[in-house]
PDB file of N, CA and C in Angstrom:
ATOM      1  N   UNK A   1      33.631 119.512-127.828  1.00  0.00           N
ATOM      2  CA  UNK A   1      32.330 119.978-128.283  1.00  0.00           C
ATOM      3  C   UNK A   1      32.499 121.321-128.988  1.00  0.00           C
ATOM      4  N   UNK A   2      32.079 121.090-130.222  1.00  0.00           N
ATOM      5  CA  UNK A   2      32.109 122.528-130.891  1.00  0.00           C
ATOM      6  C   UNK A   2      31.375 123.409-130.189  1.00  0.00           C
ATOM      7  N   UNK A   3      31.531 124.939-130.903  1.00  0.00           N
ATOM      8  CA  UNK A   3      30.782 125.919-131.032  1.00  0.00           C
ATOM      9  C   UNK A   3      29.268 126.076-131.726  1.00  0.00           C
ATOM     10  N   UNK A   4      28.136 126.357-131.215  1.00  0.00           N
ATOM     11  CA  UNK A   4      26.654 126.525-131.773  1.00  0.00           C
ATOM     12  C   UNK A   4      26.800 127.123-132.831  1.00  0.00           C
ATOM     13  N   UNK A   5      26.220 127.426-134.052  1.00  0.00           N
ATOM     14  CA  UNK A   5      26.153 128.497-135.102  1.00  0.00           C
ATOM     15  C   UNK A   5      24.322 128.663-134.733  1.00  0.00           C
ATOM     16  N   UNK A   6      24.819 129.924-135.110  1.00  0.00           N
ATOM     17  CA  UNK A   6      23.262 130.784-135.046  1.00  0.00           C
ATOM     18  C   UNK A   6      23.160 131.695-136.489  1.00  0.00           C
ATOM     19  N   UNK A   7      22.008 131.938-136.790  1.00  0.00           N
ATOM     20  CA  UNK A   7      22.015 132.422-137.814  1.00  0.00           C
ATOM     21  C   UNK A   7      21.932 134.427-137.387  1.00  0.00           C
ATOM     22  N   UNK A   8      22.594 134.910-137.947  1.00  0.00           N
ATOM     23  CA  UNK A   8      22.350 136.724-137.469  1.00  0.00           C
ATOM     24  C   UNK A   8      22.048 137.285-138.897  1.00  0.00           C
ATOM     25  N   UNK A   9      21.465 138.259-139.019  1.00  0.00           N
ATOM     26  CA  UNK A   9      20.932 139.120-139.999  1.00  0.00           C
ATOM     27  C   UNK A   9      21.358 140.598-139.668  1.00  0.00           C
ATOM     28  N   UNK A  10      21.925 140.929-140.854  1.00  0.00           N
ATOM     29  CA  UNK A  10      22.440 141.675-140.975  1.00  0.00           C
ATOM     30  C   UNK A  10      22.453 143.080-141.733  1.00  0.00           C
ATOM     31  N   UNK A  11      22.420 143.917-142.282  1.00  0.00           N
ATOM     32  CA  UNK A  11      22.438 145.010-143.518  1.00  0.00           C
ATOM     33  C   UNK A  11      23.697 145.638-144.272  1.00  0.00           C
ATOM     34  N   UNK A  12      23.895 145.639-145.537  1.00  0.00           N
ATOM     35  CA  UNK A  12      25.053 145.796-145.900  1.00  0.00           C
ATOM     36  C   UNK A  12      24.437 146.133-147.150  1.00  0.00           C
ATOM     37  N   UNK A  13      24.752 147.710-147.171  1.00  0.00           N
ATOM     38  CA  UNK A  13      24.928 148.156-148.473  1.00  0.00           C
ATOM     39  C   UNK A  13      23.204 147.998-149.182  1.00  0.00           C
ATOM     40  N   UNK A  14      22.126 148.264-148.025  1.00  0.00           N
ATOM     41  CA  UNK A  14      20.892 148.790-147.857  1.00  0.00           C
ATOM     42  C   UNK A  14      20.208 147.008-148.799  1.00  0.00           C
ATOM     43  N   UNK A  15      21.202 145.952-148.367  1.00  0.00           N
ATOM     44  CA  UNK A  15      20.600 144.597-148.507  1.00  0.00           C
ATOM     45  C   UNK A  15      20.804 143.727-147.431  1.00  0.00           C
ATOM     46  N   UNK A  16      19.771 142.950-147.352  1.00  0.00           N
ATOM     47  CA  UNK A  16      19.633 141.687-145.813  1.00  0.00           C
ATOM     48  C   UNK A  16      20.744 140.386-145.720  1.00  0.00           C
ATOM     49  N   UNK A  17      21.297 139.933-145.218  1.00  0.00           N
ATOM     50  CA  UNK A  17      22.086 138.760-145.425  1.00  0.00           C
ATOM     51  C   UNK A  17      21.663 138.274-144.013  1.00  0.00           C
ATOM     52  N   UNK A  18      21.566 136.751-144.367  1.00  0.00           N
ATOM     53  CA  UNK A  18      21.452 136.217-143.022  1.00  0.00           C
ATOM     54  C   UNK A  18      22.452 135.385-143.277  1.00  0.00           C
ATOM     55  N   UNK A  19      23.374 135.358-141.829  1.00  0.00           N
ATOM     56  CA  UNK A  19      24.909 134.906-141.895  1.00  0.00           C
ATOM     57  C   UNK A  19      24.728 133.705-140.648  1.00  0.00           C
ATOM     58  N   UNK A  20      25.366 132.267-141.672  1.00  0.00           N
ATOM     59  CA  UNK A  20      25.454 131.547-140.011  1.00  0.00           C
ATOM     60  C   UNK A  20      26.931 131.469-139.634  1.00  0.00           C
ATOM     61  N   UNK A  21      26.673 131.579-138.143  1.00  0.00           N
ATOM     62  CA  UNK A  21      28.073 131.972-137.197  1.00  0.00           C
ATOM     63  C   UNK A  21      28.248 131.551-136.057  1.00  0.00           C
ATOM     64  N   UNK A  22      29.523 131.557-135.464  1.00  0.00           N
ATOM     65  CA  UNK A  22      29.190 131.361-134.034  1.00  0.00           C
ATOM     66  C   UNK A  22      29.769 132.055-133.420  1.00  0.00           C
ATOM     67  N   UNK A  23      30.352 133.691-134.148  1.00  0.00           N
ATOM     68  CA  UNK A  23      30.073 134.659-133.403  1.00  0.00           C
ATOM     69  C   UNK A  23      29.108 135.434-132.578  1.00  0.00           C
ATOM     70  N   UNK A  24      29.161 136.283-131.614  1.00  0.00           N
ATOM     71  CA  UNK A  24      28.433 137.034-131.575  1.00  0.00           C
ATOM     72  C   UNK A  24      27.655 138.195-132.364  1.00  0.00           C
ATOM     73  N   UNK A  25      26.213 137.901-132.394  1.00  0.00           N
ATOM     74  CA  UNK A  25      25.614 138.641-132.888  1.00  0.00           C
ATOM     75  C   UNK A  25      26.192 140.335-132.912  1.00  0.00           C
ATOM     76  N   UNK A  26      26.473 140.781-131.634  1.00  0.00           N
ATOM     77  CA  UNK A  26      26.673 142.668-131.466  1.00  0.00           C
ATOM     78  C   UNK A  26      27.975 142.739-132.614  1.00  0.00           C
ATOM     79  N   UNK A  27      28.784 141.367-132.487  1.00  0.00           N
ATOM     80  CA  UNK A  27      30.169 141.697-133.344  1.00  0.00           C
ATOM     81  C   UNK A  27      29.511 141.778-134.655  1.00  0.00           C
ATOM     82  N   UNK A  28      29.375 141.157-135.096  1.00  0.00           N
ATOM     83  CA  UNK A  28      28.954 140.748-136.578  1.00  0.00           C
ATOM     84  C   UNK A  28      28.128 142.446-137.067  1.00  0.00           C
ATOM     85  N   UNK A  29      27.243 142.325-136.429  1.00  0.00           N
ATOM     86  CA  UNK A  29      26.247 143.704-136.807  1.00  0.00           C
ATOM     87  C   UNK A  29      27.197 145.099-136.517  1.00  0.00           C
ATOM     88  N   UNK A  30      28.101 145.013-136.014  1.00  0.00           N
ATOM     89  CA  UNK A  30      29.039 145.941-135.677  1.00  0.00           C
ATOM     90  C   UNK A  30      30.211 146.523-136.973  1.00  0.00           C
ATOM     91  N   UNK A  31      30.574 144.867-137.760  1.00  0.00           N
ATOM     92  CA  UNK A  31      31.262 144.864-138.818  1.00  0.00           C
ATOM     93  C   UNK A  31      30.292 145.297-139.893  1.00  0.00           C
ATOM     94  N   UNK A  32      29.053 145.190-139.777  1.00  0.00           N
ATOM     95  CA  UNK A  32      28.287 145.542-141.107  1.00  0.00           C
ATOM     96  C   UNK A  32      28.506 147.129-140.912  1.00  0.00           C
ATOM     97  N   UNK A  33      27.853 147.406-139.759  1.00  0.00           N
ATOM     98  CA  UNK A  33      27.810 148.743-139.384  1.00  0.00           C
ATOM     99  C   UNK A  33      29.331 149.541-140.199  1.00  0.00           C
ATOM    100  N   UNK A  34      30.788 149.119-139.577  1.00  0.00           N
ATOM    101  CA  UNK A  34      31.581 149.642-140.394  1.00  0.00           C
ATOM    102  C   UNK A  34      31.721 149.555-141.650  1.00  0.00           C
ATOM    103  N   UNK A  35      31.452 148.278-142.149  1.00  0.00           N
ATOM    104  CA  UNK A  35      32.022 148.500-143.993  1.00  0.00           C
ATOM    105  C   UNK A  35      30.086 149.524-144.082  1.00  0.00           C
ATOM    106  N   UNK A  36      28.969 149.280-143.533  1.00  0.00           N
ATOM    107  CA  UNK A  36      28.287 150.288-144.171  1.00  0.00           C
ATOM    108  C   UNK A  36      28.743 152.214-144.561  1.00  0.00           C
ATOM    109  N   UNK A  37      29.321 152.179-143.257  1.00  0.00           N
ATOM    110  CA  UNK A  37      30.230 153.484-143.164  1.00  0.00           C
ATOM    111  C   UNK A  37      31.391 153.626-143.958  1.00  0.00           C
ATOM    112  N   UNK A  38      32.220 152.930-144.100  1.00  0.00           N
ATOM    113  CA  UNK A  38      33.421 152.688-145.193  1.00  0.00           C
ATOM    114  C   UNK A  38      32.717 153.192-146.537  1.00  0.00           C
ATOM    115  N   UNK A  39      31.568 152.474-146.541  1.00  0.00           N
ATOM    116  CA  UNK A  39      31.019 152.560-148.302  1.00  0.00           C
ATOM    117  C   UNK A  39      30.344 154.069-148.315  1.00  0.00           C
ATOM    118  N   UNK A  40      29.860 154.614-146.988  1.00  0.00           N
ATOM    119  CA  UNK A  40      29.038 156.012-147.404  1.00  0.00           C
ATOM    120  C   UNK A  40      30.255 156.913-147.764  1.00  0.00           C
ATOM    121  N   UNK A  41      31.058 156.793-146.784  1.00  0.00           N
ATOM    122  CA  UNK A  41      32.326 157.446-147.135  1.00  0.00           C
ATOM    123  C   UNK A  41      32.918 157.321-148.049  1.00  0.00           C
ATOM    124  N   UNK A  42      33.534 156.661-149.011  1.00  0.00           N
ATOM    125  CA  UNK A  42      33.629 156.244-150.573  1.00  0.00           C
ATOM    126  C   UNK A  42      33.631 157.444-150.851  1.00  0.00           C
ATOM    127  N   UNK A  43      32.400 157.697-151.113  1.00  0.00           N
ATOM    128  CA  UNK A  43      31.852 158.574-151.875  1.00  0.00           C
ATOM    129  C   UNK A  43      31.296 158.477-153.025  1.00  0.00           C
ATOM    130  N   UNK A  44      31.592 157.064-153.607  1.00  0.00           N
ATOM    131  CA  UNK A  44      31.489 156.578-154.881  1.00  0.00           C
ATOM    132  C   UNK A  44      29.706 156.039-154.464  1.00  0.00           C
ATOM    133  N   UNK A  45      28.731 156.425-153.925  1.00  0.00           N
ATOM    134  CA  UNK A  45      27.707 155.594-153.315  1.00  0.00           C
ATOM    135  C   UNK A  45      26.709 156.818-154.473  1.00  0.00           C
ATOM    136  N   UNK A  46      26.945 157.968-154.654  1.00  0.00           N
ATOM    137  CA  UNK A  46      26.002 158.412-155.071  1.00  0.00           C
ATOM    138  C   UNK A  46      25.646 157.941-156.945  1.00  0.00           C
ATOM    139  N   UNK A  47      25.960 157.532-157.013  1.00  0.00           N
ATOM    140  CA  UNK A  47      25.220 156.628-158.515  1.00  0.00           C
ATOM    141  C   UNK A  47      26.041 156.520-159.462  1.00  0.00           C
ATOM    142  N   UNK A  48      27.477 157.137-159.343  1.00  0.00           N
ATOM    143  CA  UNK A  48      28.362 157.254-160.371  1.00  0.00           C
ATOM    144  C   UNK A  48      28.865 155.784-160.608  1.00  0.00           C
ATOM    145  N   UNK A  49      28.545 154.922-159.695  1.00  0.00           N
ATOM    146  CA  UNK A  49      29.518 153.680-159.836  1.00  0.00           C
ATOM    147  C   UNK A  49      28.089 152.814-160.067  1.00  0.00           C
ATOM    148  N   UNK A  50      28.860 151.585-160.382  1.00  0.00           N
ATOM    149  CA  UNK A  50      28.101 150.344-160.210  1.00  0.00           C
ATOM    150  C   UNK A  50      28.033 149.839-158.594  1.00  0.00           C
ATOM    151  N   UNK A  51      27.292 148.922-157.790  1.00  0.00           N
ATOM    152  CA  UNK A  51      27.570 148.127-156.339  1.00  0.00           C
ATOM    153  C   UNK A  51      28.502 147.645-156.493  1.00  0.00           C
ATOM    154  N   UNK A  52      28.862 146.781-157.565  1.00  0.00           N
ATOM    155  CA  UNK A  52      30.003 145.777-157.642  1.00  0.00           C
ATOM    156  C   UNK A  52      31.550 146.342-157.662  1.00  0.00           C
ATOM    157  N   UNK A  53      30.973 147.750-158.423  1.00  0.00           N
ATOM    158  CA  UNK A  53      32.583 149.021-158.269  1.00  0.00           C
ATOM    159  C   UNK A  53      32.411 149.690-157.253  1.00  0.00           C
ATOM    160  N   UNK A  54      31.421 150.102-156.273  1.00  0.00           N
ATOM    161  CA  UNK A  54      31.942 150.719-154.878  1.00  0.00           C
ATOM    162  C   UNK A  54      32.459 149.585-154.141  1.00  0.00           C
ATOM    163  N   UNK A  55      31.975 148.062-153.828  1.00  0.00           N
ATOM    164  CA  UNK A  55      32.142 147.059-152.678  1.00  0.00           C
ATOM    165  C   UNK A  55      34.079 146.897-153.339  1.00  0.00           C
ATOM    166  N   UNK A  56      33.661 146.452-154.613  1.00  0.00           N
ATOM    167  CA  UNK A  56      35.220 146.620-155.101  1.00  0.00           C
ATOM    168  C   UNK A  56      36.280 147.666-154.485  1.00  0.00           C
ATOM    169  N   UNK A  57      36.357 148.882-154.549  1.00  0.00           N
ATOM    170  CA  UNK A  57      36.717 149.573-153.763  1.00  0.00           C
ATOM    171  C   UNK A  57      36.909 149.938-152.696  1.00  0.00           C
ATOM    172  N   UNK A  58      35.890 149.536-151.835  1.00  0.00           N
ATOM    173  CA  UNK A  58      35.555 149.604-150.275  1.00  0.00           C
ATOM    174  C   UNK A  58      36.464 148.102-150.026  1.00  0.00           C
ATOM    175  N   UNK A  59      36.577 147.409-150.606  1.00  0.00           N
ATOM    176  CA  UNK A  59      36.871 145.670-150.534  1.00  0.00           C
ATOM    177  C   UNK A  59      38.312 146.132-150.660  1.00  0.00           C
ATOM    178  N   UNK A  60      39.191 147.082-151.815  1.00  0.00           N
ATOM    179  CA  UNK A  60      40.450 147.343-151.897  1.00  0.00           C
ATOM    180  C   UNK A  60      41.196 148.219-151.109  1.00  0.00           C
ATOM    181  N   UNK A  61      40.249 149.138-149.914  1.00  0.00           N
ATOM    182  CA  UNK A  61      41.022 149.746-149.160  1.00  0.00           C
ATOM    183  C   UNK A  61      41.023 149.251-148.089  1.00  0.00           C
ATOM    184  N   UNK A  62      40.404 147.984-147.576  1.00  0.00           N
ATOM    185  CA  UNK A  62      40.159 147.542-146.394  1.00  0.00           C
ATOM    186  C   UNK A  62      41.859 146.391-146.710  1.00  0.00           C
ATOM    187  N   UNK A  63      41.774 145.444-147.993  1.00  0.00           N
ATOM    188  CA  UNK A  63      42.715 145.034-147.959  1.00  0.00           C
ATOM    189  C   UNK A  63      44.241 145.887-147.620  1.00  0.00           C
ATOM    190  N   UNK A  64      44.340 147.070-148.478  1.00  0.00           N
ATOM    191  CA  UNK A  64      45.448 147.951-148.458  1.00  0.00           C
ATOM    192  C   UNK A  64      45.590 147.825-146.907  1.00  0.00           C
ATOM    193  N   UNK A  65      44.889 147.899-146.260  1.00  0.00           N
ATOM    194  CA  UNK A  65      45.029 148.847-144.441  1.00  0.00           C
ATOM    195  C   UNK A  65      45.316 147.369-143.829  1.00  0.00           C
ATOM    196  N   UNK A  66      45.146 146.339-144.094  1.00  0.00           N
ATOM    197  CA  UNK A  66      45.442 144.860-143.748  1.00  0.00           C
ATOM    198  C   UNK A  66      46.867 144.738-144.028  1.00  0.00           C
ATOM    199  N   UNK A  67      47.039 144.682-145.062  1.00  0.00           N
ATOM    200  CA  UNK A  67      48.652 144.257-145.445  1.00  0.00           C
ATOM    201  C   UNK A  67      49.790 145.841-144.847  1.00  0.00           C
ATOM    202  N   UNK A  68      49.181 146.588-144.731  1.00  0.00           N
ATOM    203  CA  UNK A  68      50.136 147.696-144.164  1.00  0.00           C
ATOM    204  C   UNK A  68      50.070 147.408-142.737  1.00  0.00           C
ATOM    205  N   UNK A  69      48.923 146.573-141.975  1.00  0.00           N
ATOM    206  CA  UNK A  69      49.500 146.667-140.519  1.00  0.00           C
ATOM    207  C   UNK A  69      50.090 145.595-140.482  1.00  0.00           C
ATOM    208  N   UNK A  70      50.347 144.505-141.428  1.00  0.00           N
ATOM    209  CA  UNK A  70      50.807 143.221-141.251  1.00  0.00           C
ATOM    210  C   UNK A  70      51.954 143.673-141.194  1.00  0.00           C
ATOM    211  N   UNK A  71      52.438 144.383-142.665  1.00  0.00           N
ATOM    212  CA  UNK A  71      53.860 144.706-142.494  1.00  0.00           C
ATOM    213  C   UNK A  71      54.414 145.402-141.065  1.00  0.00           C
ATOM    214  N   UNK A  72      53.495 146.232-140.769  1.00  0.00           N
ATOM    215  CA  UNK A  72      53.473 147.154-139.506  1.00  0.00           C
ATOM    216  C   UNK A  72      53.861 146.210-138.203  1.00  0.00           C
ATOM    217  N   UNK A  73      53.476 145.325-138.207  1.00  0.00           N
ATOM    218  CA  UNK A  73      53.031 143.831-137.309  1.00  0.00           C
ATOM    219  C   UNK A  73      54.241 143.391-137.273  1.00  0.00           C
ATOM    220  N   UNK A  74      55.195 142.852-138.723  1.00  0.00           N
ATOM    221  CA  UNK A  74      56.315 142.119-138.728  1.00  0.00           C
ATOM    222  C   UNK A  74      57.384 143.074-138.255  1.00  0.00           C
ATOM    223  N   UNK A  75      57.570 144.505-138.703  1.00  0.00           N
ATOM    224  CA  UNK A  75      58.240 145.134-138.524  1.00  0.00           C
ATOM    225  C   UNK A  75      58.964 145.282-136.598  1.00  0.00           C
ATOM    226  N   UNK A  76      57.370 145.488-136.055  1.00  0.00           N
ATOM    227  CA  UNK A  76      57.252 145.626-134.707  1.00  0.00           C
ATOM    228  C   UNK A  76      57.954 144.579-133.855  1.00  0.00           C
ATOM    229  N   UNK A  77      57.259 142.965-134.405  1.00  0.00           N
ATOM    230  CA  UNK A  77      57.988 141.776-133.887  1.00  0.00           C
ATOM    231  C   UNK A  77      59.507 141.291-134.097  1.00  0.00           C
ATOM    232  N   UNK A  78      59.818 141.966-135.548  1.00  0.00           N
ATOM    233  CA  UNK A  78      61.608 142.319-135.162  1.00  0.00           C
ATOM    234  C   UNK A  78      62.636 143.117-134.348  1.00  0.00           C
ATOM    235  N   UNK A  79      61.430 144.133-134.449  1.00  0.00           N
ATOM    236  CA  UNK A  79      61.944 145.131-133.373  1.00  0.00           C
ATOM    237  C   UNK A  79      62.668 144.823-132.151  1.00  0.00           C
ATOM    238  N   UNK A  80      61.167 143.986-131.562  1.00  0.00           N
ATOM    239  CA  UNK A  80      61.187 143.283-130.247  1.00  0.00           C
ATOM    240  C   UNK A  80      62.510 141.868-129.719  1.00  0.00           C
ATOM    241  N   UNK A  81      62.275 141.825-130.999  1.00  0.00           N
ATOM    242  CA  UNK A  81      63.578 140.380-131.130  1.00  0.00           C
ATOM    243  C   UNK A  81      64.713 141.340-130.885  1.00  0.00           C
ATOM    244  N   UNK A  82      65.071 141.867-131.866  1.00  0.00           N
ATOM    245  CA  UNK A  82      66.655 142.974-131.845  1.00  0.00           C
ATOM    246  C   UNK A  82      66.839 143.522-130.221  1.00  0.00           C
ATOM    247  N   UNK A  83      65.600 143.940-129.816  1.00  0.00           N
ATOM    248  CA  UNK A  83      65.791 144.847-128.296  1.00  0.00           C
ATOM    249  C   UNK A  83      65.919 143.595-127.584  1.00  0.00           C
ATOM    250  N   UNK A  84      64.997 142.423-127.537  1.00  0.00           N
ATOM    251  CA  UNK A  84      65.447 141.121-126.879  1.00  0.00           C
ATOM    252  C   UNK A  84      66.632 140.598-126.569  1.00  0.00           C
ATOM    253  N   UNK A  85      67.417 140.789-127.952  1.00  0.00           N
ATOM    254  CA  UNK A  85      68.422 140.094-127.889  1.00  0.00           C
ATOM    255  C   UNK A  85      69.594 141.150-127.319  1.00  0.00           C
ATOM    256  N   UNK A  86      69.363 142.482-127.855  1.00  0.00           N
ATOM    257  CA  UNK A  86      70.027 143.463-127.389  1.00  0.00           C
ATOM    258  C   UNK A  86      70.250 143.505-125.526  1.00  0.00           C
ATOM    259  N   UNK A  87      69.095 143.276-124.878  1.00  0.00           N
ATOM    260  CA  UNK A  87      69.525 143.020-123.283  1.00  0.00           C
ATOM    261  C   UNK A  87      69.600 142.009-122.889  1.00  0.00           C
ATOM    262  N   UNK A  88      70.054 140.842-123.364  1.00  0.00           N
ATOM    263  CA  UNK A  88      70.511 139.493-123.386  1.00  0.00           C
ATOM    264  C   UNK A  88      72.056 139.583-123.102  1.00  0.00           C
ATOM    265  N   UNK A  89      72.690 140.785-124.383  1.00  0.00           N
ATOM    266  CA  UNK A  89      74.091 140.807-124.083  1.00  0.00           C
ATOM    267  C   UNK A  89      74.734 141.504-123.028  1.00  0.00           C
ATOM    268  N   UNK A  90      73.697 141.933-121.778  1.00  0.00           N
ATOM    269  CA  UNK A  90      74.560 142.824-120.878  1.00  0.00           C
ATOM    270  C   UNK A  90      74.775 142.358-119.915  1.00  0.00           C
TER     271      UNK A  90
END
């Protein structure tokens, strides 16, 4: 038996989205809450940009910080292998 989807509403970037999910509502409104903060922080919010060039931006540093913990991620799980294997040989 699947999961229910519910519909949650949300604010992002001072517009409504109603999202269906079958997350929890507190999560979801939690993630708006941060990229809303991501985007005040920008800085790019006060009129110099277009929406489509701050979310762009806000959208390109969230990726950047993704692929650096991935790498961060793989790095770690070799680590663990090498030290693994390292007290294997004693």
């Amino acid at each position: 038996m699947g999961k229910d989807f519910k519909n949650v509403e949300v604010i992002i970037f001072d517009r409504k989205y109603l999202l269906r999910t079958t997350e929890d509502d507190t999560y979801l409104k939690k993630l708006a809450m941060d990229l809303n903060k991501r985007i005040e922080e920008s800085g790019s919010i006060e009129g110099k940009h277009s929406d489509i060039q701050v979310l762009s931006l806000v959208a390109l540093q969230i990726l950047d910080e993704k692929i650096k913990i991935e790498k961060e991620y793989t790095q770690l799980k070799n680590l663990a292998k090498m030290m693994e294997l390292g007290s294997n040989k004693v």
